[in-house]
N, C-alpha and C. Protein backbone atom coordinates (compact mmCIF):
# COMPACT_ATOMS: atom_id res chain seq x y z
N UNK A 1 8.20 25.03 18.44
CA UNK A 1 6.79 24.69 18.52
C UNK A 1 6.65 23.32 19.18
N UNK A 2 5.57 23.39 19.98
CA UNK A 2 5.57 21.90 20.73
C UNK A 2 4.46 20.96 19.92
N UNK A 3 4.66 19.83 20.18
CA UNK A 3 4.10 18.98 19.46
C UNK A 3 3.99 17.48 20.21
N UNK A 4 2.59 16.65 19.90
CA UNK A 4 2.70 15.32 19.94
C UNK A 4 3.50 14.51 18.82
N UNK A 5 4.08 13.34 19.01
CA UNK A 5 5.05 12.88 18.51
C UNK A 5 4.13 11.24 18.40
N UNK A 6 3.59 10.89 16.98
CA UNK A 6 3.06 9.69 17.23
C UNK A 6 3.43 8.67 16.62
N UNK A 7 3.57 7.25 17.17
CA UNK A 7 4.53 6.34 16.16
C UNK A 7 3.58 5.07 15.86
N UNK A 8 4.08 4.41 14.72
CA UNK A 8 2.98 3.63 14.55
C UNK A 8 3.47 2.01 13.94
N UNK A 9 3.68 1.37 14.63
CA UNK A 9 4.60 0.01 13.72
C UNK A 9 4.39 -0.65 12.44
N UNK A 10 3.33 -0.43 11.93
CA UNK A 10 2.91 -0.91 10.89
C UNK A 10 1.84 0.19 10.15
N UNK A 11 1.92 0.48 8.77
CA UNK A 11 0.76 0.66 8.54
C UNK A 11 -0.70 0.52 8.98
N UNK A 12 -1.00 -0.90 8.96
CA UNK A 12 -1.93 -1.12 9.66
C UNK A 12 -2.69 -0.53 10.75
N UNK A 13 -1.94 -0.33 11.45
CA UNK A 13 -2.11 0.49 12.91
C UNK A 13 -3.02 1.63 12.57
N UNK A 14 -2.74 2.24 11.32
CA UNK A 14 -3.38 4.11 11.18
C UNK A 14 -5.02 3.54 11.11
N UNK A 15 -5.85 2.51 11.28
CA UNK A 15 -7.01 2.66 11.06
C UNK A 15 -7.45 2.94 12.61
N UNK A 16 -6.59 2.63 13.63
CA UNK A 16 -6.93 2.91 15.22
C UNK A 16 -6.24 4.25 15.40
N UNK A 17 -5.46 4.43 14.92
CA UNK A 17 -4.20 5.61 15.62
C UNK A 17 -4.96 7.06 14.84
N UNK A 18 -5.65 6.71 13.56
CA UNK A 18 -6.66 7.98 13.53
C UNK A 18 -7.82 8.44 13.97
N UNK A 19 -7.90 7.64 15.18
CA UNK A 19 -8.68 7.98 15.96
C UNK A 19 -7.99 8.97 17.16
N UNK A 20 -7.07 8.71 17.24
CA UNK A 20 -6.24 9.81 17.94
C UNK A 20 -5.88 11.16 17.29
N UNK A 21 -5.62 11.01 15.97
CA UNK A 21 -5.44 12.35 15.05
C UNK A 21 -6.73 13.00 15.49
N UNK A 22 -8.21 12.08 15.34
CA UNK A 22 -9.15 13.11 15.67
C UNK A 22 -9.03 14.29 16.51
N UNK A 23 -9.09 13.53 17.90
CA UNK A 23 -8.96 14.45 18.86
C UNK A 23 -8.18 15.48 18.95
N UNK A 24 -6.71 15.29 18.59
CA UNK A 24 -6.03 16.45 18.47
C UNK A 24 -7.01 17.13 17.47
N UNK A 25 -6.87 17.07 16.26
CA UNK A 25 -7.34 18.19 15.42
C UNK A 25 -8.19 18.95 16.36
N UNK A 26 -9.84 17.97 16.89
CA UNK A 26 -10.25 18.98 17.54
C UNK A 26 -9.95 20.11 18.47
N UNK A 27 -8.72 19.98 18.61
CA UNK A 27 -8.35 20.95 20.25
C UNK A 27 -7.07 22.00 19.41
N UNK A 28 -7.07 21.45 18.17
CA UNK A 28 -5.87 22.33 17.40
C UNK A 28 -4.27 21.94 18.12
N UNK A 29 -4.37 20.81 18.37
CA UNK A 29 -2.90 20.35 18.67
C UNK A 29 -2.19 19.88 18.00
N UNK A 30 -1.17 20.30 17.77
CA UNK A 30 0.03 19.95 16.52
C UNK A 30 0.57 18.47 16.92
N UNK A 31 0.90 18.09 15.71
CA UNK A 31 1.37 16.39 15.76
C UNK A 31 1.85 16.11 14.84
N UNK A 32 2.92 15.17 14.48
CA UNK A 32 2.71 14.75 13.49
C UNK A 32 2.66 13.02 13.69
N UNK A 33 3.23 12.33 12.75
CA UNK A 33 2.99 10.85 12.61
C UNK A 33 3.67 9.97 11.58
N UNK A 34 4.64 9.21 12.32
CA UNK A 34 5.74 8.20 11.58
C UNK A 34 5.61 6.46 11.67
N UNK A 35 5.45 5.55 10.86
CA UNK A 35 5.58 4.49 10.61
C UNK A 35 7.11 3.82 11.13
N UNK A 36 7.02 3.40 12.28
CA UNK A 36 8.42 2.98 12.25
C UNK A 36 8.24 1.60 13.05
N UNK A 37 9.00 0.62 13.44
CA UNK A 37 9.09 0.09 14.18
C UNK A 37 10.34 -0.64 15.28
N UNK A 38 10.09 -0.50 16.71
CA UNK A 38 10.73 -1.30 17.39
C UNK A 38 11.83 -2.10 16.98
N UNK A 39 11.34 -3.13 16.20
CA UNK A 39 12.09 -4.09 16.24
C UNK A 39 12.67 -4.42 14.78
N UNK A 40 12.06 -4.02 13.75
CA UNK A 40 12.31 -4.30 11.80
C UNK A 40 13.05 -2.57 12.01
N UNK A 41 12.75 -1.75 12.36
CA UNK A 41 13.46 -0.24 12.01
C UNK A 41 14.01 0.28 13.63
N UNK A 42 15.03 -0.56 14.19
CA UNK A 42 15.27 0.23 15.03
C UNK A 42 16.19 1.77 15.41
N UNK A 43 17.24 2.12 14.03
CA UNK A 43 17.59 2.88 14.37
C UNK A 43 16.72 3.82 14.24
N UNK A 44 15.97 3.57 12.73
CA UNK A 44 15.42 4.78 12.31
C UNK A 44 14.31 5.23 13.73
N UNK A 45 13.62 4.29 14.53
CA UNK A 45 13.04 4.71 15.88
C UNK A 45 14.15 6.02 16.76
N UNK A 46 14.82 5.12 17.06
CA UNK A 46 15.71 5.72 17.58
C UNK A 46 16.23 7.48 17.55
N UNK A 47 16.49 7.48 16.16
CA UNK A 47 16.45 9.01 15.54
C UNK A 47 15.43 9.34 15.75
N UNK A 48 15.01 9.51 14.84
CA UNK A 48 13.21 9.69 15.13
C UNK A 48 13.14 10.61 16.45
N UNK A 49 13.21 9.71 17.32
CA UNK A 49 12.48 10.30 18.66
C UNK A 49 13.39 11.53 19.22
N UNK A 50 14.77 10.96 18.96
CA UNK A 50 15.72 11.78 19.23
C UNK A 50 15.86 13.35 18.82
N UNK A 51 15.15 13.14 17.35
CA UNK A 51 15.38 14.28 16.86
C UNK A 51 13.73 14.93 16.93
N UNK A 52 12.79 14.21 17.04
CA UNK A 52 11.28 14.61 17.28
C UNK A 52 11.44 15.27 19.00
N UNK A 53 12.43 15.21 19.69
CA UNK A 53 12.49 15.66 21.27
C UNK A 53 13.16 17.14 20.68
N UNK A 54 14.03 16.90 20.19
CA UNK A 54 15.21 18.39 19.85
C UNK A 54 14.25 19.15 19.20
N UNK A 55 12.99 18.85 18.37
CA UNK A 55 12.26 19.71 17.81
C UNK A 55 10.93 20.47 18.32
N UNK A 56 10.79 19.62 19.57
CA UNK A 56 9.31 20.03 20.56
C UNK A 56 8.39 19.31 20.80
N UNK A 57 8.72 18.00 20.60
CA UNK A 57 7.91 16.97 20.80
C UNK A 57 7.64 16.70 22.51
N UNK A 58 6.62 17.02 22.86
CA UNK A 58 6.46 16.87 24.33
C UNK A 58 5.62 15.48 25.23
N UNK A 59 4.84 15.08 23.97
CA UNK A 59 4.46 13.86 24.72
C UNK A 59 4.52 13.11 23.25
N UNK A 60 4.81 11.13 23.45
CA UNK A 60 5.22 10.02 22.25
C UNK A 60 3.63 9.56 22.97
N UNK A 61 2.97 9.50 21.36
CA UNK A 61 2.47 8.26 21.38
C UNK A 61 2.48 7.33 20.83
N UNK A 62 2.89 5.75 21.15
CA UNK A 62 3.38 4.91 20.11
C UNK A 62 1.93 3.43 20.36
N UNK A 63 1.80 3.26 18.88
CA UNK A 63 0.68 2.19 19.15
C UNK A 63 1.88 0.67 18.35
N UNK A 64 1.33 -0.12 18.85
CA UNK A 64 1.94 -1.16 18.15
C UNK A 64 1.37 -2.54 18.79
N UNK A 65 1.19 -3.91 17.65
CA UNK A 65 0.55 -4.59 18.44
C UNK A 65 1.59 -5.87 18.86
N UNK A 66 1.13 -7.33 18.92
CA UNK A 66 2.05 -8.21 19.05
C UNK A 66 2.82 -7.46 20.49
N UNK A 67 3.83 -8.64 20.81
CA UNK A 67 4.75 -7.90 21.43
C UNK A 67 5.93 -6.99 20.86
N UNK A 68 5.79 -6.36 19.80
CA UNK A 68 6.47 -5.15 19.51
C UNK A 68 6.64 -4.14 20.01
N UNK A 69 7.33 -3.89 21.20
CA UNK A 69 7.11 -3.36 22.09
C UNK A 69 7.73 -1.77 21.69
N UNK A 70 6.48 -0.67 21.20
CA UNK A 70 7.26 0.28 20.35
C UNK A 70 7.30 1.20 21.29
N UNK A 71 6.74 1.34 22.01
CA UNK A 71 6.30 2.51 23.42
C UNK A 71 7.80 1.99 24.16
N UNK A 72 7.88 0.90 24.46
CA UNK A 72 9.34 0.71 25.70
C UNK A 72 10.40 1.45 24.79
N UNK A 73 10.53 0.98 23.49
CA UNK A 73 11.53 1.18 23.02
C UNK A 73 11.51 3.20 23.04
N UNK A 74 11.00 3.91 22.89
CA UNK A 74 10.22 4.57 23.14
C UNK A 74 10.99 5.36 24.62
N UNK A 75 10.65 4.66 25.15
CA UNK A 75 10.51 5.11 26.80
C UNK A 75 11.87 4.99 27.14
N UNK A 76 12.62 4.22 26.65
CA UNK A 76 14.21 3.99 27.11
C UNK A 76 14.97 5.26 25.92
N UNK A 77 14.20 5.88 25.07
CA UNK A 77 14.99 6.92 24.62
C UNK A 77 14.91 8.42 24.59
N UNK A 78 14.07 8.75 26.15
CA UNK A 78 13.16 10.19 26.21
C UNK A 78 12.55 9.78 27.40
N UNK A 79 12.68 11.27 28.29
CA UNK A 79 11.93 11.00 29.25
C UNK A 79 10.94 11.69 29.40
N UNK A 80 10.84 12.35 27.92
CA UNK A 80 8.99 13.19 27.91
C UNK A 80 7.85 11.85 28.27
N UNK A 81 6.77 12.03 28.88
CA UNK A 81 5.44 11.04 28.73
C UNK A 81 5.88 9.94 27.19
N UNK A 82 5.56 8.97 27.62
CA UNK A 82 5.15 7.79 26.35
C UNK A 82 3.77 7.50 26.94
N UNK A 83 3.08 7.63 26.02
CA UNK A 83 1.89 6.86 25.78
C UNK A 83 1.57 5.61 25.12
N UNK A 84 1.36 4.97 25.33
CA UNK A 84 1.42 3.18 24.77
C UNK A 84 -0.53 2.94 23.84
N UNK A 85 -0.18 2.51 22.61
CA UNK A 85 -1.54 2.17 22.62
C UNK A 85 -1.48 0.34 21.96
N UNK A 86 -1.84 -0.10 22.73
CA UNK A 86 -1.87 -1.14 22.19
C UNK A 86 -3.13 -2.27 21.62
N UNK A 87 -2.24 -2.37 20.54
CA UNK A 87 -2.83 -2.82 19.20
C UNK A 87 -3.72 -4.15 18.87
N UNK A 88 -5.24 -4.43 18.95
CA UNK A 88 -5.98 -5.23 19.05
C UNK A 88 -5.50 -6.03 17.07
N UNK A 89 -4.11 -6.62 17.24
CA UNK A 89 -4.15 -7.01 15.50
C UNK A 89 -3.22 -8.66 16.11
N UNK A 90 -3.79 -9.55 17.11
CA UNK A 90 -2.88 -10.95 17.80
C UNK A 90 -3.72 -12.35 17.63
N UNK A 91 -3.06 -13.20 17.49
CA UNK A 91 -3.27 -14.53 17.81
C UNK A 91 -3.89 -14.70 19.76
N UNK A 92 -3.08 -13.99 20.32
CA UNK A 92 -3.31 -13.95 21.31
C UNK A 92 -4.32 -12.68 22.60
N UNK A 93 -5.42 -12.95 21.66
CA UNK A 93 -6.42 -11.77 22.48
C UNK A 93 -5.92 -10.36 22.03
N UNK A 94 -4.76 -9.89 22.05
CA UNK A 94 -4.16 -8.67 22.00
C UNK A 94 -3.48 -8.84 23.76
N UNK A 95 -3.54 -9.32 24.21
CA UNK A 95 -2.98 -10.19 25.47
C UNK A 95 -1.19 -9.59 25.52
N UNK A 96 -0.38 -9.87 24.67
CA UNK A 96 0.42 -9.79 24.75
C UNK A 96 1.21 -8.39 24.39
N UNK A 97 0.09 -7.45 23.59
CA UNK A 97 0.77 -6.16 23.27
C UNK A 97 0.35 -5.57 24.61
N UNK A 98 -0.84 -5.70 25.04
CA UNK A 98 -1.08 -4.83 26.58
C UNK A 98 0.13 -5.27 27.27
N UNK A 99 -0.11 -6.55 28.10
CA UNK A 99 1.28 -7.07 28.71
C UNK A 99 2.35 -6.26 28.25
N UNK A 100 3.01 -5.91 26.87
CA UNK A 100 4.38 -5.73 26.66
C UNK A 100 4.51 -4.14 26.73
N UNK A 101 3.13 -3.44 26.97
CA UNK A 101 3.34 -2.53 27.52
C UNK A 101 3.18 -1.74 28.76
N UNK A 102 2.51 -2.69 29.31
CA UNK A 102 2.17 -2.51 31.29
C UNK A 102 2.89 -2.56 31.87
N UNK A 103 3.98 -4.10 31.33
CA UNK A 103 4.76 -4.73 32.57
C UNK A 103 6.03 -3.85 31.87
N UNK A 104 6.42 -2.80 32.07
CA UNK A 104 7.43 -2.10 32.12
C UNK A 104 8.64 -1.69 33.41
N UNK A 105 9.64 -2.09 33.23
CA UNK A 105 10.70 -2.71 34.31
C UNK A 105 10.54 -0.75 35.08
N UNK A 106 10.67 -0.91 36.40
CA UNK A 106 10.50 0.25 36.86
C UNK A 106 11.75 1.36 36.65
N UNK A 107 11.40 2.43 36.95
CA UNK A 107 12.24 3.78 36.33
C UNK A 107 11.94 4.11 35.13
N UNK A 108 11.70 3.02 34.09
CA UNK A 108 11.30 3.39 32.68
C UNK A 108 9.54 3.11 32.45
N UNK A 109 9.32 4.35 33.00
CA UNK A 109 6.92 3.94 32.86
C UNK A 109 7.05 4.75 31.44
N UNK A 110 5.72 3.95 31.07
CA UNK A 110 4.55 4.18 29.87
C UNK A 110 3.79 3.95 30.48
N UNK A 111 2.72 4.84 29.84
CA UNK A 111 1.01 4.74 30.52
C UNK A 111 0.31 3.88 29.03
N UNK A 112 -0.03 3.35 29.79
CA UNK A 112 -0.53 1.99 29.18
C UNK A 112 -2.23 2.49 28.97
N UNK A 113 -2.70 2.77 27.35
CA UNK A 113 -4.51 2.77 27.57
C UNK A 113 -4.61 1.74 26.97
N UNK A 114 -6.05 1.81 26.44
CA UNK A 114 -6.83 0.65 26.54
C UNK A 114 -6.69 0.14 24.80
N UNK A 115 -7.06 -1.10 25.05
CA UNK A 115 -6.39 -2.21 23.57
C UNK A 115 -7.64 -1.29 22.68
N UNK A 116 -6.81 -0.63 21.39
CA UNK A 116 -7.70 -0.63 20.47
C UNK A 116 -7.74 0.76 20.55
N UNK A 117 -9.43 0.88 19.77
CA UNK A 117 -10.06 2.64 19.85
C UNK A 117 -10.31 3.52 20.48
N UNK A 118 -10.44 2.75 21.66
CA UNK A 118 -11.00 3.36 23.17
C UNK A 118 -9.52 3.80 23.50
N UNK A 119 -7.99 3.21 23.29
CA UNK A 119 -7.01 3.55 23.83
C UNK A 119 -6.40 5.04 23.02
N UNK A 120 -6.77 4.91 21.69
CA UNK A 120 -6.32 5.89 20.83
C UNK A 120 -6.68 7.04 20.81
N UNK A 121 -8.31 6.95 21.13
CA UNK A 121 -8.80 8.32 21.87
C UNK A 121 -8.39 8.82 23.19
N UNK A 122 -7.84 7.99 24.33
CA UNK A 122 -7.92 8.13 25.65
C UNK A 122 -6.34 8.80 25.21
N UNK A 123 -5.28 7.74 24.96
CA UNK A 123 -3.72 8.85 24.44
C UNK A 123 -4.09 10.14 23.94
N UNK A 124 -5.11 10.31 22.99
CA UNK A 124 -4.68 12.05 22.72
C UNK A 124 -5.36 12.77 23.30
N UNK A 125 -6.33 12.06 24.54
CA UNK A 125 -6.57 13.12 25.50
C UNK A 125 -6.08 12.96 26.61
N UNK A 126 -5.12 12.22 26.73
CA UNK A 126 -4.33 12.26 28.00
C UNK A 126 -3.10 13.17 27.47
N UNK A 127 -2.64 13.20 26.27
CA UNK A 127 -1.43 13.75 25.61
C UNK A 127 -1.75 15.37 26.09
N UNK A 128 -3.21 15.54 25.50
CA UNK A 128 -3.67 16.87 25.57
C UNK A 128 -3.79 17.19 26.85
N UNK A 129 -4.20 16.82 28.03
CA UNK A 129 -3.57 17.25 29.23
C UNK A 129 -2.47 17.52 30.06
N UNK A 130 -1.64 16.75 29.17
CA UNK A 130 -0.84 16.94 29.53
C UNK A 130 -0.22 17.83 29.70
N UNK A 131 -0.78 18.27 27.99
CA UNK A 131 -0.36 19.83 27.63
C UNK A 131 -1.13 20.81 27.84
N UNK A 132 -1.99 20.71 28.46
CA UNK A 132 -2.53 22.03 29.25
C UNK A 132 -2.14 22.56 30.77
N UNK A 133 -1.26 21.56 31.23
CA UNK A 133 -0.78 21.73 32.37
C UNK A 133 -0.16 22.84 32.68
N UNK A 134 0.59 23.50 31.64
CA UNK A 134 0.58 24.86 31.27
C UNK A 134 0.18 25.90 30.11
N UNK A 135 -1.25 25.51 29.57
CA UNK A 135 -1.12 26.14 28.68
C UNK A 135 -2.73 26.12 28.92
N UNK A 136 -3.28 27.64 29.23
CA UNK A 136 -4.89 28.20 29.67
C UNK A 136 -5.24 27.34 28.76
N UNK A 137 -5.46 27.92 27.45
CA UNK A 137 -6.73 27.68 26.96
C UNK A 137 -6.88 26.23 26.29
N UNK A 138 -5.76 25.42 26.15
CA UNK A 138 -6.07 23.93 26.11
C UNK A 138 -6.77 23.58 27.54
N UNK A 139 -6.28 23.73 28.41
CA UNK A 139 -7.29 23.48 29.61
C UNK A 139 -8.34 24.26 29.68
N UNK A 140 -8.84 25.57 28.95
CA UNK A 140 -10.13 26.24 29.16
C UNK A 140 -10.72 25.31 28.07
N UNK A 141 -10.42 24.58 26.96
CA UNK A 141 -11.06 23.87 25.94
C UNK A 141 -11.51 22.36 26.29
N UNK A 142 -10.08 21.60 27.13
CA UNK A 142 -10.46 20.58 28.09
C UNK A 142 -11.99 20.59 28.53
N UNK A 143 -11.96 21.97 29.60
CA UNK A 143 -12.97 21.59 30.50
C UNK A 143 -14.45 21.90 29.70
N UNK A 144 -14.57 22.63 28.63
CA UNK A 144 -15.81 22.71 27.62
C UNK A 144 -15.96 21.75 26.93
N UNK A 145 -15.30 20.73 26.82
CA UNK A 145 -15.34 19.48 26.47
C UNK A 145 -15.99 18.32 27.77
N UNK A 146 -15.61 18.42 28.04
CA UNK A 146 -16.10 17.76 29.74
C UNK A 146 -17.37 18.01 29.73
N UNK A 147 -17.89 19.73 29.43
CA UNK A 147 -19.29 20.03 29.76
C UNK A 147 -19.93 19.24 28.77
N UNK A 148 -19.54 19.17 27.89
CA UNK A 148 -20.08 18.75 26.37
C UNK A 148 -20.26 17.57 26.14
N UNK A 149 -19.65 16.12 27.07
CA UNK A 149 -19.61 15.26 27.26
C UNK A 149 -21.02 14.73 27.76
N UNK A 150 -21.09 15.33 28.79
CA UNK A 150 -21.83 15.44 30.28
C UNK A 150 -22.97 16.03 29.48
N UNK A 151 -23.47 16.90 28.54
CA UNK A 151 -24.73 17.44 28.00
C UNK A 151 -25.11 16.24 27.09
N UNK A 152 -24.18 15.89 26.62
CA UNK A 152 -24.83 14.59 25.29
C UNK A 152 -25.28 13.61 26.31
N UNK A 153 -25.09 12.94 27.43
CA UNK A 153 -25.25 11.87 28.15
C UNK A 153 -26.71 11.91 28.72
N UNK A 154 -26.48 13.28 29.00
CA UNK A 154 -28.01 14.08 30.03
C UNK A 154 -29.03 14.14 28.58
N UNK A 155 -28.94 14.82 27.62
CA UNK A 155 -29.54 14.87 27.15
C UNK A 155 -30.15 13.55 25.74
N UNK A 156 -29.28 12.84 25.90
CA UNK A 156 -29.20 10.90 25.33
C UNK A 156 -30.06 10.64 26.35
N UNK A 157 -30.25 10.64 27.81
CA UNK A 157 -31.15 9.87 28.66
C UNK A 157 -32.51 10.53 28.94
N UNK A 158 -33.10 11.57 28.09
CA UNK A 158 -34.11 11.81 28.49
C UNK A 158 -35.41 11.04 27.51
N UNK A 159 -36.35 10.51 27.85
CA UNK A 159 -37.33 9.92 27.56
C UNK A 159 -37.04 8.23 27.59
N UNK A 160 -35.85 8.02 27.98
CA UNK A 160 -35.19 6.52 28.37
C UNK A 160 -35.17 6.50 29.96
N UNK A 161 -34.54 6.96 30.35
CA UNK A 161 -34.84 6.78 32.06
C UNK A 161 -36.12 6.59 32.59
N UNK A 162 -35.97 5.93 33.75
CA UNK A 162 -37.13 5.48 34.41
C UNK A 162 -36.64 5.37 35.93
N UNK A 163 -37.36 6.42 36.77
CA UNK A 163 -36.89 6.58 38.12
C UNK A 163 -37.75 5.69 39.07
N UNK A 164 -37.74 5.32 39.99
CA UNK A 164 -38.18 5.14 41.11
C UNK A 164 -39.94 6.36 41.29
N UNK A 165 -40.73 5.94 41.01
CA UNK A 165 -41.75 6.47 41.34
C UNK A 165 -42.14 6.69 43.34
């Protein structure tokens, strides 16, 4: 069975990273979700991924903030997709978890989204495309989502707009 594979460095993290559980649920995509980290738990990372690949794990998403860089670590052990979400919890803007996951030495990419909630949603729908790349009806569900997007927006702007007379 295939599956997203999501990692999370701290507790902390699950108040952003369930914002990513959302989305899957909605689309019925299997996942599960481990507390580990980079740098305080590295073997157990290590396994982890190793054995989350041998089981059907097709795309990692790892959130983590600081420079804990849980996505590289991540990315140097699997060459399914890593998804990076990095973690608005720094002294420094959150500055340095984006950085530690953008500037990734080449041959080894992570896709880097956006610091925070906006990134946690954008990973499990980038995860989920990923996985429709072969699979119909996640992409027939994709694109009814899209419509559905596009109807709330149209239909949010009516009696607010104001055209050009």
């Amino acid at each position: 069975m295939s599956f997203v594979a999501i990692l999370m460095g701290s507790k902390s993290d699950y108040e952003i990273v369930k914002e990513a559980e959302k989305i899957l649920k909605k689309f019925n995509v299997s996942y599960e979700l481990i507390i580990t980290s980079a740098h305080r738990s590295p073997t157990r990372t290590k396994l982890y991924i190793e054995d989350a690949e041998k089981r059907g794990a097709k795309v990692f998403i790892a959130a983590a903030g600081m420079a804990a860089h849980l996505a590289g670590v991540c990315a140097a052990h699997t060459i399914k997709p890593v998804l990076a979400i990095p973690m608005p919890n720094s002294n420094l803007a959150s500055m340095d978890a984006l950085f530690s996951c953008v500037q990734m030495p080449s041959g080894i990419p992570v896709a880097t989204l956006a610091i925070g909630k906006a990134g946690a949603i954008n990973a499990a729908y980038l995860a989920i495309q990923i996985l429709a790349l072969d699979n119909i009806e996640l992409n027939k569900s994709l694109l009814e989502d899209r419509q559905e997007q596009q109807e709330k927006i149209i239909n949010d702007s009516k009696g607010i707009e104001v055209l050009l007379q």
